[in-house]
C-alpha atoms as a PDB file:
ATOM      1  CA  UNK A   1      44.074  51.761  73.429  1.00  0.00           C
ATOM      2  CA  UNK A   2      45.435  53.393  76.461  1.00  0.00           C
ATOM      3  CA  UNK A   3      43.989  53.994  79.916  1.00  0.00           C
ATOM      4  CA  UNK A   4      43.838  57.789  79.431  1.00  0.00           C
ATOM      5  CA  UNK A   5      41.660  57.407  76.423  1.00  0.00           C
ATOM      6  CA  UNK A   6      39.121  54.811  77.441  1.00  0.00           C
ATOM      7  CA  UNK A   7      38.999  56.641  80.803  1.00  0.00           C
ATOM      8  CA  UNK A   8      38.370  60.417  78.854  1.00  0.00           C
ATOM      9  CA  UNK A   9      35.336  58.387  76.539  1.00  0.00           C
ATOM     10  CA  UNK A  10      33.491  56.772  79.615  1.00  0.00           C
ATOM     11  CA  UNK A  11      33.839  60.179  81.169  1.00  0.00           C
ATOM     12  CA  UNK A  12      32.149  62.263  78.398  1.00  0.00           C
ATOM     13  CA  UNK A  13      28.814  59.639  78.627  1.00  0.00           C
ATOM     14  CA  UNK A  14      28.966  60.078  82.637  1.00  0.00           C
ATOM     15  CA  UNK A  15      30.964  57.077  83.699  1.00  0.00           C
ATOM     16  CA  UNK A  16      34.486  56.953  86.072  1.00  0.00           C
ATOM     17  CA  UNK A  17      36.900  54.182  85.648  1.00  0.00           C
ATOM     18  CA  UNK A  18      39.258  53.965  88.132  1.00  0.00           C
ATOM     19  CA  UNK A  19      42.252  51.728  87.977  1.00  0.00           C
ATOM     20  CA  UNK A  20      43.948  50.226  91.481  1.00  0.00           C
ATOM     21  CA  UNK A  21      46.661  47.164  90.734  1.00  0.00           C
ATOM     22  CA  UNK A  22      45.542  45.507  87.959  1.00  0.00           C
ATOM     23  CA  UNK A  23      41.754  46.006  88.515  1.00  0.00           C
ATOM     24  CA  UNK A  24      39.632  48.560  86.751  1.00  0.00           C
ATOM     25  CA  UNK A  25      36.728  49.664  88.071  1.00  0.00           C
ATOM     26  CA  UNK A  26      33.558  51.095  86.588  1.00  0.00           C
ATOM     27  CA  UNK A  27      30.577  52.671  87.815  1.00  0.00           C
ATOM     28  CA  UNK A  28      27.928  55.812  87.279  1.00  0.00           C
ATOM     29  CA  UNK A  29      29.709  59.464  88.610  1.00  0.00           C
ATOM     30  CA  UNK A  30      27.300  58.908  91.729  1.00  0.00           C
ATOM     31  CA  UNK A  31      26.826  54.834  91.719  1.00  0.00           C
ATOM     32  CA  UNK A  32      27.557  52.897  94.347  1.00  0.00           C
ATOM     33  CA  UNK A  33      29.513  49.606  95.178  1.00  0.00           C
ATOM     34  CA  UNK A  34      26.573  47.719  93.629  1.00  0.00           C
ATOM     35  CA  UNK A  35      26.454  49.136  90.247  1.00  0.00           C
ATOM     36  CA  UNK A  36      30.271  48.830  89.751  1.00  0.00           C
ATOM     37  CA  UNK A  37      32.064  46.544  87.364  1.00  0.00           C
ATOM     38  CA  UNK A  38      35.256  45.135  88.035  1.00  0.00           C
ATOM     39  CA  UNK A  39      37.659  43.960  85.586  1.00  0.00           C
ATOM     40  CA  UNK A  40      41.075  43.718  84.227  1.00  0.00           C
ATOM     41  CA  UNK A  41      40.957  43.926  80.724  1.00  0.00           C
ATOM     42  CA  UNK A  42      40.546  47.681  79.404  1.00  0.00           C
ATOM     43  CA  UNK A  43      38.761  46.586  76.222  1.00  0.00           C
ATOM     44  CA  UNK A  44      35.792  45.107  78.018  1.00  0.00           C
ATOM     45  CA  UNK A  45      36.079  48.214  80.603  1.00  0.00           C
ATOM     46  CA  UNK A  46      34.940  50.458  77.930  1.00  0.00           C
ATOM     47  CA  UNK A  47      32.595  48.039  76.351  1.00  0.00           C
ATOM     48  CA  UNK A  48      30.779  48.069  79.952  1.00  0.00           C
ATOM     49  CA  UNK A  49      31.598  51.380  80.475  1.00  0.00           C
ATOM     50  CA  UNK A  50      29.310  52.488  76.960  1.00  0.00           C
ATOM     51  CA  UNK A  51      26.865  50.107  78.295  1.00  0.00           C
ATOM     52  CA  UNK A  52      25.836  51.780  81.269  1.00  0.00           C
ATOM     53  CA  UNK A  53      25.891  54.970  79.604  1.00  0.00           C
ATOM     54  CA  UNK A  54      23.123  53.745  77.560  1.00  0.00           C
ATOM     55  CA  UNK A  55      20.087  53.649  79.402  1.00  0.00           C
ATOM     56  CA  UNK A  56      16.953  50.831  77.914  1.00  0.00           C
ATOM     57  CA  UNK A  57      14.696  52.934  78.376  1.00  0.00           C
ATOM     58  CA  UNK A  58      15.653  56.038  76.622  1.00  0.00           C
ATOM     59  CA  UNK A  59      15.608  56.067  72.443  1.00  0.00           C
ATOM     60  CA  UNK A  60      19.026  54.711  71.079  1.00  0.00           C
ATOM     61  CA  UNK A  61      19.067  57.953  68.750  1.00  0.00           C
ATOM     62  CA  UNK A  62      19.159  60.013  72.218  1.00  0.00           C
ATOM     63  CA  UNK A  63      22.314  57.937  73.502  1.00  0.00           C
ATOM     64  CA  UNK A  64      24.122  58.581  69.672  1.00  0.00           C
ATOM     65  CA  UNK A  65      23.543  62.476  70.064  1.00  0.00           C
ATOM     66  CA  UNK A  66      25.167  62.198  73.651  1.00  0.00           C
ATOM     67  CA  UNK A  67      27.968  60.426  72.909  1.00  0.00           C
ATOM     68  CA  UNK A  68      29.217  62.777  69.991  1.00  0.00           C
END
């Protein structure tokens, strides 16, 4: 999986990865420094990414609609 992909998925559900060095960052289109994720590895980047995307509290049928 590329960068350009995972970056493309997180941005359909709402989510920005941005990539500086090594480090990936993820976070909400309007979060701030404390809901970001930092890693390196771009398969848990996306994992997180999804994650986020997926709030508790709404119905998980909801979240599979959005993401299609």
């Amino acid at each position: 999986m590329r960068y350009r992909e995972v970056q493309e998925q997180l941005r359909l559900v709402g989510i920005l990865i941005s990539k500086r060095g090594e480090s990936l960052r993820v976070n909400h289109f309007s979060g701030g420094p404390e809901t970001a994720y930092v890693t390196s590895d771009l398969e848990e980047a996306l994992r997180v990414g999804l994650a986020m995307a997926r709030p508790k509290h709404l119905p998980t049928n909801w979240c599979a609609q959005r993401q299609a």
